[in-house]
C-alpha atoms as a PDB file:
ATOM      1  CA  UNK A   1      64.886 124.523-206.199  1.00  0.00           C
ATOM      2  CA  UNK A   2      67.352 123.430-209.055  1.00  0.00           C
ATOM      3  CA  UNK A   3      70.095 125.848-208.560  1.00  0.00           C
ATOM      4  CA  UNK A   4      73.321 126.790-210.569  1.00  0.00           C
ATOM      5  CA  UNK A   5      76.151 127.852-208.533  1.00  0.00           C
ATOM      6  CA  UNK A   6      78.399 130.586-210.498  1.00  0.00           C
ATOM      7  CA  UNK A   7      81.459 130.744-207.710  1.00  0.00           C
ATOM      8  CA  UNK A   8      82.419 127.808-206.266  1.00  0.00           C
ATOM      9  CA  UNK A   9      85.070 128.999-203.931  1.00  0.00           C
ATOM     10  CA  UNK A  10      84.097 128.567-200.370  1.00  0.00           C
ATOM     11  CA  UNK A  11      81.156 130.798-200.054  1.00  0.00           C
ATOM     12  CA  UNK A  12      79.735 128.800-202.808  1.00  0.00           C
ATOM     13  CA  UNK A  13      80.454 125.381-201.140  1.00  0.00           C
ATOM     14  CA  UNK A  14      79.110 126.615-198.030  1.00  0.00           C
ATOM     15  CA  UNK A  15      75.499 127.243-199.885  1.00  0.00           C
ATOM     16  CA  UNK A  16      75.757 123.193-201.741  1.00  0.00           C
ATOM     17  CA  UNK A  17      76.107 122.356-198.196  1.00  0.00           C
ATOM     18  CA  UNK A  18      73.210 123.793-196.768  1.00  0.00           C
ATOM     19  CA  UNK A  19      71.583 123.843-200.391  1.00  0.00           C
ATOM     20  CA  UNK A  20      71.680 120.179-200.245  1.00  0.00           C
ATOM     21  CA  UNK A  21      70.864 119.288-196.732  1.00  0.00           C
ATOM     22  CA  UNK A  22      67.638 121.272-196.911  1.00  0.00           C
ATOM     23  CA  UNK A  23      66.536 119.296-200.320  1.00  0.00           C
ATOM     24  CA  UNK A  24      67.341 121.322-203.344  1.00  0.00           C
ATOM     25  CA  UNK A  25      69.496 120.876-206.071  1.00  0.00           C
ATOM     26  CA  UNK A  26      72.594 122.047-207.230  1.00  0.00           C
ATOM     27  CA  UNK A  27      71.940 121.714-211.571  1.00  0.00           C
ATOM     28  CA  UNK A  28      74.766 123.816-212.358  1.00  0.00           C
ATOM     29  CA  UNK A  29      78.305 124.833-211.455  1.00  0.00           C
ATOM     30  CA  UNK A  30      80.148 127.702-212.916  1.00  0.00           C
ATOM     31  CA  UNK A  31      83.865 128.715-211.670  1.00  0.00           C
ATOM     32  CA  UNK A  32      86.467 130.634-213.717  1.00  0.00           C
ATOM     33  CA  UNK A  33      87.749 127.671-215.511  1.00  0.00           C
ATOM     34  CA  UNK A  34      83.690 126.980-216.731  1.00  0.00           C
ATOM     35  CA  UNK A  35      82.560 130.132-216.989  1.00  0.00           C
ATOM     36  CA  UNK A  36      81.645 129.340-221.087  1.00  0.00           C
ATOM     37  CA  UNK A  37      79.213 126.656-219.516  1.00  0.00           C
ATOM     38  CA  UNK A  38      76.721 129.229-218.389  1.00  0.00           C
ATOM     39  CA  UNK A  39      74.596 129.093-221.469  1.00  0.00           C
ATOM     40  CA  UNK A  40      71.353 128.513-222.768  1.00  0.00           C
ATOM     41  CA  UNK A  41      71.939 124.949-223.057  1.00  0.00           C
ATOM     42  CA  UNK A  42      72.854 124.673-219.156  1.00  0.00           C
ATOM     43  CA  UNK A  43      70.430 126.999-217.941  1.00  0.00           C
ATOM     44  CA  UNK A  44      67.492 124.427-219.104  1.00  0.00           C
ATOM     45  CA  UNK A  45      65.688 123.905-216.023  1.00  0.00           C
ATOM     46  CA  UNK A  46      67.652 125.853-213.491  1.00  0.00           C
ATOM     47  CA  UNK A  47      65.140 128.179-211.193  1.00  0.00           C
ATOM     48  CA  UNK A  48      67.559 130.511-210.265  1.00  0.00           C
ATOM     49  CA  UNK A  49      71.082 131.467-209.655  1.00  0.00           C
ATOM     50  CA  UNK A  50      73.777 132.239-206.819  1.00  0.00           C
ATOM     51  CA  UNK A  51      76.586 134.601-207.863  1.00  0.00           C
ATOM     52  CA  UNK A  52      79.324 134.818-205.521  1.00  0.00           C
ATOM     53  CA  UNK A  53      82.703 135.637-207.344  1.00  0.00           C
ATOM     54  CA  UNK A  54      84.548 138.648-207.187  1.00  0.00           C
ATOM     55  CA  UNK A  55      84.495 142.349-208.305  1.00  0.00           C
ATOM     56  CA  UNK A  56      86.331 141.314-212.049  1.00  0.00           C
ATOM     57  CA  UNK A  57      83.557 139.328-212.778  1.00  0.00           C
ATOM     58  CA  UNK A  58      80.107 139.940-210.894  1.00  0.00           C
ATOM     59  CA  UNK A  59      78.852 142.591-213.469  1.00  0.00           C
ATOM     60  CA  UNK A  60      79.431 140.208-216.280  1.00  0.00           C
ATOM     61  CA  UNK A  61      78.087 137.355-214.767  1.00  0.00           C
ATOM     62  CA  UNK A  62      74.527 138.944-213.883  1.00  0.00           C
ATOM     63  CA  UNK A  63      73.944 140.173-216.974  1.00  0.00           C
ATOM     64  CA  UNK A  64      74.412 136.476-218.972  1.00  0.00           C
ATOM     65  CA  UNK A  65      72.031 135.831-216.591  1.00  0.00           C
ATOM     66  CA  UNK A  66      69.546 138.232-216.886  1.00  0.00           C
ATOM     67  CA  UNK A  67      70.072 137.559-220.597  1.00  0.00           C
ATOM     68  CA  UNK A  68      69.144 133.515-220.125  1.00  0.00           C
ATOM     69  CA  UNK A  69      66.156 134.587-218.751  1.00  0.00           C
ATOM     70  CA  UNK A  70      67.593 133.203-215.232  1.00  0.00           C
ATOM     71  CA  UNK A  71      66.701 134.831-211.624  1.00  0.00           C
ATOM     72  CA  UNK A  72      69.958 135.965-210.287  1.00  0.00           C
ATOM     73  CA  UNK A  73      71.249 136.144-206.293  1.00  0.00           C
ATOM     74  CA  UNK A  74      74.308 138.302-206.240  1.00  0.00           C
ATOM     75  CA  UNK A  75      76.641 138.723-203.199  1.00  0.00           C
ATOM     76  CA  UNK A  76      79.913 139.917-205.070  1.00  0.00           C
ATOM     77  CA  UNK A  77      81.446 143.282-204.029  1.00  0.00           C
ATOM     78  CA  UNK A  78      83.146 145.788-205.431  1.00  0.00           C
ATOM     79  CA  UNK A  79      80.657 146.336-208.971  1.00  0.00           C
ATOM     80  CA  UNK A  80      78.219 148.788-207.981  1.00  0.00           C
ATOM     81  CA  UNK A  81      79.433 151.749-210.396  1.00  0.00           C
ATOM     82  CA  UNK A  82      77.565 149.144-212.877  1.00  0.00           C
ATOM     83  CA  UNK A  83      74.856 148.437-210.659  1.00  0.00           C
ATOM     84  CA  UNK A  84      72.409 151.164-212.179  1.00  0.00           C
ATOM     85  CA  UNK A  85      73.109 149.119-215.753  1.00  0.00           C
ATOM     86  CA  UNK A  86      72.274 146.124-214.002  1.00  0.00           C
ATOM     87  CA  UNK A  87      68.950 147.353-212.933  1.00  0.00           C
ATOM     88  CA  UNK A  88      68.372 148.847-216.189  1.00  0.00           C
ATOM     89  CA  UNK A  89      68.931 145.307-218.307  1.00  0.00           C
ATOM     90  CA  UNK A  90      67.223 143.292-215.545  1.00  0.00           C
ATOM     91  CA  UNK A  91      63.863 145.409-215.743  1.00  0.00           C
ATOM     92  CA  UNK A  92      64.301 145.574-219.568  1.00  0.00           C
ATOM     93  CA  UNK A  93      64.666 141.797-219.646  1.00  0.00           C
ATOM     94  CA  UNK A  94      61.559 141.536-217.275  1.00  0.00           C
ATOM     95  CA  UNK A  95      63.750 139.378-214.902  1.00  0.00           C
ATOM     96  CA  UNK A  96      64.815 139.029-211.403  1.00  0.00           C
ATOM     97  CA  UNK A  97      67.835 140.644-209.776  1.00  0.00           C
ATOM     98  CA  UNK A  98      68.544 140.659-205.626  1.00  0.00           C
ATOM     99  CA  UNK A  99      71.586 142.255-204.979  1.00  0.00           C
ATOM    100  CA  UNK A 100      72.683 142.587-200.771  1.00  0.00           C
ATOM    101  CA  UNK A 101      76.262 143.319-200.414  1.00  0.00           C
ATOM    102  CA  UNK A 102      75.486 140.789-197.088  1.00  0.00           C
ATOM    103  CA  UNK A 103      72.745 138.404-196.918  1.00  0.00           C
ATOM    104  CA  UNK A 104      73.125 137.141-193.291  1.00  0.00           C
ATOM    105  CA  UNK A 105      69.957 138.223-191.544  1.00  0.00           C
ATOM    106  CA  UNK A 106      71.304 139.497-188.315  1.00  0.00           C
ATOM    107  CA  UNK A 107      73.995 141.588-190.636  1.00  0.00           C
ATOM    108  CA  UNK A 108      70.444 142.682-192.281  1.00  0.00           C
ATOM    109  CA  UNK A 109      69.166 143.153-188.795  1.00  0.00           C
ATOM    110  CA  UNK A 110      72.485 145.302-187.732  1.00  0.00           C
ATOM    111  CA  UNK A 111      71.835 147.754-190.831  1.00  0.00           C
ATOM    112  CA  UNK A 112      68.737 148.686-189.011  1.00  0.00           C
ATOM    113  CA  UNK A 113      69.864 148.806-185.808  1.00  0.00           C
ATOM    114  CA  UNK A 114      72.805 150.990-187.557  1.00  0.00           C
ATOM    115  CA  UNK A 115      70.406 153.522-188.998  1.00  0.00           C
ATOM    116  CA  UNK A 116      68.558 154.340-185.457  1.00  0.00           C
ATOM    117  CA  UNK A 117      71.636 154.537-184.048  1.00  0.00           C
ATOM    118  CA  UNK A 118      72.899 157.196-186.490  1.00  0.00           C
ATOM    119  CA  UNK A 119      69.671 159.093-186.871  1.00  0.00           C
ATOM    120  CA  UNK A 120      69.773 159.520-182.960  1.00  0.00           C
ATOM    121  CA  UNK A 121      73.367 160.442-183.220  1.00  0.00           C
ATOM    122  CA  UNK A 122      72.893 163.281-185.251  1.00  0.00           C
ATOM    123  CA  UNK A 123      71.708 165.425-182.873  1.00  0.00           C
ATOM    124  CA  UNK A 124      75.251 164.918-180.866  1.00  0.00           C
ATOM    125  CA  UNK A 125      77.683 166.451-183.349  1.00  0.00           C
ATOM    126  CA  UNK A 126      80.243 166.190-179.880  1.00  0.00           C
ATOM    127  CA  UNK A 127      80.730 162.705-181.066  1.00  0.00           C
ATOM    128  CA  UNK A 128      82.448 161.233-183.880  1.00  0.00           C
ATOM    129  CA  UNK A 129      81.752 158.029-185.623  1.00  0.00           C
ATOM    130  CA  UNK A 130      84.138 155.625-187.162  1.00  0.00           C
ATOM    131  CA  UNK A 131      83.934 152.163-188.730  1.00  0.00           C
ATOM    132  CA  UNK A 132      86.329 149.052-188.141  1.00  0.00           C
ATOM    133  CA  UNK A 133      86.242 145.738-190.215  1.00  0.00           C
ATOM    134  CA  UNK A 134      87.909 142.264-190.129  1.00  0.00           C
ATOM    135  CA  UNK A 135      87.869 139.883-192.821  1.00  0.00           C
ATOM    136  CA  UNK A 136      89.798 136.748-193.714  1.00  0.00           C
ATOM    137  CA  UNK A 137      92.768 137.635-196.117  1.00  0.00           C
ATOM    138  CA  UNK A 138      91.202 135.733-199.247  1.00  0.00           C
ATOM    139  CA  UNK A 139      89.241 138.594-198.884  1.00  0.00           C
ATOM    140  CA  UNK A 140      89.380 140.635-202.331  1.00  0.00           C
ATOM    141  CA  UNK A 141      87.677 144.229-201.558  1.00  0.00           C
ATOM    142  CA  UNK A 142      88.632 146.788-199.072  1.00  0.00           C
ATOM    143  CA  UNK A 143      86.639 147.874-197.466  1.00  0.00           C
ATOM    144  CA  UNK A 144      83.990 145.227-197.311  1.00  0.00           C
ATOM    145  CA  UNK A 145      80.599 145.817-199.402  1.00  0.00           C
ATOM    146  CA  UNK A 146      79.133 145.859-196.207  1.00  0.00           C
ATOM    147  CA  UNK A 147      81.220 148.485-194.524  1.00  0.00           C
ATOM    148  CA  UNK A 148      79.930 150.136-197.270  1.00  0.00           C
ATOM    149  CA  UNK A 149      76.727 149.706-196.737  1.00  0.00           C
ATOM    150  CA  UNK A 150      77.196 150.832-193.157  1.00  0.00           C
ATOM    151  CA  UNK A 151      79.258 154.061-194.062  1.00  0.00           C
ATOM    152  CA  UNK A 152      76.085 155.144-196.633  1.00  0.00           C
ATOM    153  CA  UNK A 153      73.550 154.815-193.985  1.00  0.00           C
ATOM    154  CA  UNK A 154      75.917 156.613-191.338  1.00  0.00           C
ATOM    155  CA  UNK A 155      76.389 159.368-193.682  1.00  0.00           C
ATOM    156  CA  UNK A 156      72.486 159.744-194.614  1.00  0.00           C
ATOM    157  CA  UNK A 157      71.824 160.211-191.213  1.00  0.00           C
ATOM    158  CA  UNK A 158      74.980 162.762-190.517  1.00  0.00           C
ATOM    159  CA  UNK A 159      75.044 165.025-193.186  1.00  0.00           C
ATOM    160  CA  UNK A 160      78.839 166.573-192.327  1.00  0.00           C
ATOM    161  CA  UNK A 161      80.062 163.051-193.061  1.00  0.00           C
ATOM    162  CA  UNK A 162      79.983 163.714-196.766  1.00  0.00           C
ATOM    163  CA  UNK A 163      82.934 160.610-198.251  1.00  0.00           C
ATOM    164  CA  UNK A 164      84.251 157.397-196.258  1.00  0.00           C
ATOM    165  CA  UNK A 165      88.062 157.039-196.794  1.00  0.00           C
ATOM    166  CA  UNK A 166      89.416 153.929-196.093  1.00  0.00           C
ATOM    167  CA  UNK A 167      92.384 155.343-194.003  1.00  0.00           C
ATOM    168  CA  UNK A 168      92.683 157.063-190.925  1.00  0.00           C
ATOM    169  CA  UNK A 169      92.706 160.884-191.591  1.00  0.00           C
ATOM    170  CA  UNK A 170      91.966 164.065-189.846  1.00  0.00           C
ATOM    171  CA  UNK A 171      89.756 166.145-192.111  1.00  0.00           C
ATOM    172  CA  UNK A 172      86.623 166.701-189.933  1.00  0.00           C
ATOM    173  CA  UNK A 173      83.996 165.561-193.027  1.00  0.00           C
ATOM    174  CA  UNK A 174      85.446 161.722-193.793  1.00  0.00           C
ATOM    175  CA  UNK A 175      83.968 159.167-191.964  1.00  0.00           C
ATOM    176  CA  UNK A 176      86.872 156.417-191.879  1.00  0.00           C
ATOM    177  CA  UNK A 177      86.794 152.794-192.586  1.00  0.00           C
ATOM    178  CA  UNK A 178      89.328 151.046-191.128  1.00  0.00           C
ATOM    179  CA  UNK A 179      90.076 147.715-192.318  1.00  0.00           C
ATOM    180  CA  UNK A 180      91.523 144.759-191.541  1.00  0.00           C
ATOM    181  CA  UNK A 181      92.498 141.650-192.984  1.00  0.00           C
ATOM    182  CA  UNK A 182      92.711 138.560-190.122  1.00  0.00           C
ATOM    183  CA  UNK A 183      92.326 134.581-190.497  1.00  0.00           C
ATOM    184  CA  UNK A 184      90.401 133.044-190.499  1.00  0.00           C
ATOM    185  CA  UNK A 185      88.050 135.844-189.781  1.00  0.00           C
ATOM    186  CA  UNK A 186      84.247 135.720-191.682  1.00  0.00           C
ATOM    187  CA  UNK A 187      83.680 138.898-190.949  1.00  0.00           C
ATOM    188  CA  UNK A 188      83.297 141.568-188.311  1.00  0.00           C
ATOM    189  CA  UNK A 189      81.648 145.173-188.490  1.00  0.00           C
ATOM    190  CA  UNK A 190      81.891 147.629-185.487  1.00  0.00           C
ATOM    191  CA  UNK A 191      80.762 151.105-185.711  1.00  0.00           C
ATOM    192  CA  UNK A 192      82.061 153.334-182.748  1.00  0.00           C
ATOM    193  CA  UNK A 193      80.605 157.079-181.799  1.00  0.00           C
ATOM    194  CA  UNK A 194      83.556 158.369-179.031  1.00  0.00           C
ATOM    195  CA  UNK A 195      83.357 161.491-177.158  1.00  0.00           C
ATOM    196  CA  UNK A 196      85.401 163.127-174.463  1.00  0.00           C
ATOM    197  CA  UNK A 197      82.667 161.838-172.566  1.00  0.00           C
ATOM    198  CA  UNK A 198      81.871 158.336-173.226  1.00  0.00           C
ATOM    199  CA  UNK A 199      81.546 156.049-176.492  1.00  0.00           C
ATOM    200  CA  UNK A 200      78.888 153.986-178.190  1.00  0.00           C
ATOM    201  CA  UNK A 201      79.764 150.877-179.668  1.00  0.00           C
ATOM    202  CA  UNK A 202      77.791 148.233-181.874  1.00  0.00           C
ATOM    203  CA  UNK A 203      79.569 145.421-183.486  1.00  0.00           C
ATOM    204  CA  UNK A 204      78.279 142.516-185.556  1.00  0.00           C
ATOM    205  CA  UNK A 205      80.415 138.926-185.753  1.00  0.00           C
ATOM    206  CA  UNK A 206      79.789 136.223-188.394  1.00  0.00           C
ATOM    207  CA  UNK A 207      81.418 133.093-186.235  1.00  0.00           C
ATOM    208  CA  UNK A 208      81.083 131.028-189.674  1.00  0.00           C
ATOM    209  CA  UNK A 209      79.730 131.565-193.434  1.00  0.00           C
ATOM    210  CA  UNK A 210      76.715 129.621-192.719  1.00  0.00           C
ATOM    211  CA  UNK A 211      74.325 133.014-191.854  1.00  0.00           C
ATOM    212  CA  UNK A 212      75.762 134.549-195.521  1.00  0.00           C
ATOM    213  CA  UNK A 213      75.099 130.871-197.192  1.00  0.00           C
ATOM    214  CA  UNK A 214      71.475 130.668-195.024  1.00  0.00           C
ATOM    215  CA  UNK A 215      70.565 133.915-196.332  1.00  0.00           C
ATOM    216  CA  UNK A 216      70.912 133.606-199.934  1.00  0.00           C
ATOM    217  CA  UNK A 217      69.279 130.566-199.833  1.00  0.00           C
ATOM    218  CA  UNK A 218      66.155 132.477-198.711  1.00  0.00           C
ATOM    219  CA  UNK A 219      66.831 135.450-200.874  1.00  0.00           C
ATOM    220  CA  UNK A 220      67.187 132.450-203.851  1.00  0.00           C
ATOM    221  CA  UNK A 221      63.762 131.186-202.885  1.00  0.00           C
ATOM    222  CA  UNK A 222      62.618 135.018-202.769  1.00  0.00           C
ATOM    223  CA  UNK A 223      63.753 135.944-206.676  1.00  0.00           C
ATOM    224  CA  UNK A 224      62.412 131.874-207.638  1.00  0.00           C
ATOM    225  CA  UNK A 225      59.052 133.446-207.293  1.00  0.00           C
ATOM    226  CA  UNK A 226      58.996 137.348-207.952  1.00  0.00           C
ATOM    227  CA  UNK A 227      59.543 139.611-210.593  1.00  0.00           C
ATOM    228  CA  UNK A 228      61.951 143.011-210.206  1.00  0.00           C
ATOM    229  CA  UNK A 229      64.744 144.160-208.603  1.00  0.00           C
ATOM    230  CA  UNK A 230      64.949 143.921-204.960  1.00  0.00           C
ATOM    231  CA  UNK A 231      67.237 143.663-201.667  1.00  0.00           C
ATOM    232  CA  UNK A 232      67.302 141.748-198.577  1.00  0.00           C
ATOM    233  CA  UNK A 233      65.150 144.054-197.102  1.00  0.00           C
ATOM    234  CA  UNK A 234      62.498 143.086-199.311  1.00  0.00           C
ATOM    235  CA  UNK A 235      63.461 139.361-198.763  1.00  0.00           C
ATOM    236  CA  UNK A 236      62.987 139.574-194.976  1.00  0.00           C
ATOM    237  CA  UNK A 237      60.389 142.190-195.047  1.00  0.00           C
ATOM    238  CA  UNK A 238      62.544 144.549-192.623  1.00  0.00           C
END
């Protein structure tokens, strides 16, 4: 694949690494001092793009892309009040949108494992669930996208959960998010159900950014070839 790279902050040099090594090309780089260069011009031969910037600038970026006719990857944070436009323009523009606020597979593999886990725990009210995240302190959301992502499907499942708060707090219906900001941490996700009784505990460690970089490589190769709007679990077929 010819690639364009809009982010080139470490997540994005951590996909030209592996981009590279495995035999595709990196046409295009966009960072904030660039960003005019993603263009018509630029896009000429580019299969697809790799958005990884930050919550002031995802939105904007997937749309210009979705305008140039370009497949976009998107792993930024923090935009997903827009993310209903998003879809909207991408299906209007017949183009390609995969949005995964993680694209590691055994994170992808955890949100499953998550989801049993809280549809069994329903039935238990005597226990009460929590979430705890670590990230590196470049990190520019809190909590994480993928705490997020976590707290939604933990709150599907157990209906009296009905808002995460990112704080600890006593009202019986918030589920809270505590997080944390460590170096040179990648990322770690725990979800904890504690009773007077005993406590269940699953937890999910990045050791490096290689899984995230690995995994939107594959989601890149995913949106190269299909039409619509999808997620990782339509990448990895989970």
């Amino acid at each position: 694949m010819n690639i364009a790279l809009i982010g080139y902050g470490k997540m994005g040099k951590a996909i030209e690494e592996i981009a590279v090594a495995n035999g595709h090309t990196i046409g295009l780089k966009i960072d904030q001092d660039n960003a005019a260069d993603l263009c018509t011009q630029n896009v000429a031969g580019i299969d697809v793009a790799i958005e990884f910037t930050g919550p002031h600038s995802a939105f904007e970026n997937v749309m210009k892309c979705l305008s140039l006719g370009l497949p976009v990857v998107c792993g930024s944070t923090g935009w997903l009040e827009k993310y209903n436009e998003a879809k909207t323009h991408c299906e209007a523009k017949h183009g390609t949108l995969i949005y995964a606020s993680n694209f590691s597979i055994g994170v992808n593999i955890f949100f499953e494992i998550n989801k049993t886990l809280a549809a069994l725990m329903s039935k238990h009210p005597n226990y009460e669930v929590d979430l705890h995240e670590i990230h590196h302190t470049h990190k520019k959301d809190a909590p994480s996208g993928t705490a997020i992502t976590l707290a939604e499907q933990v709150m599907e499942a157990l209906p009296h959960k009905t808002k995460w708060v990112n704080d600890a707090s006593s009202v019986a219906s918030d589920l809270v998010i505590i997080s944390e900001r460590i170096d040179p941490a990648p990322g770690t996700h725990t979800i904890t159900y504690a009773s007077a009784i005993d406590s269940i505990e699953i937890t999910h460690t990045a050791h490096n950014r290689k899984g995230f970089a690995g995994g939107a490589l594959i989601a890149a190769a995913f949106a190269a070839t299909h039409q619509g709007v999808f997620s990782m679990k339509d990448v990895l077929g989970i």
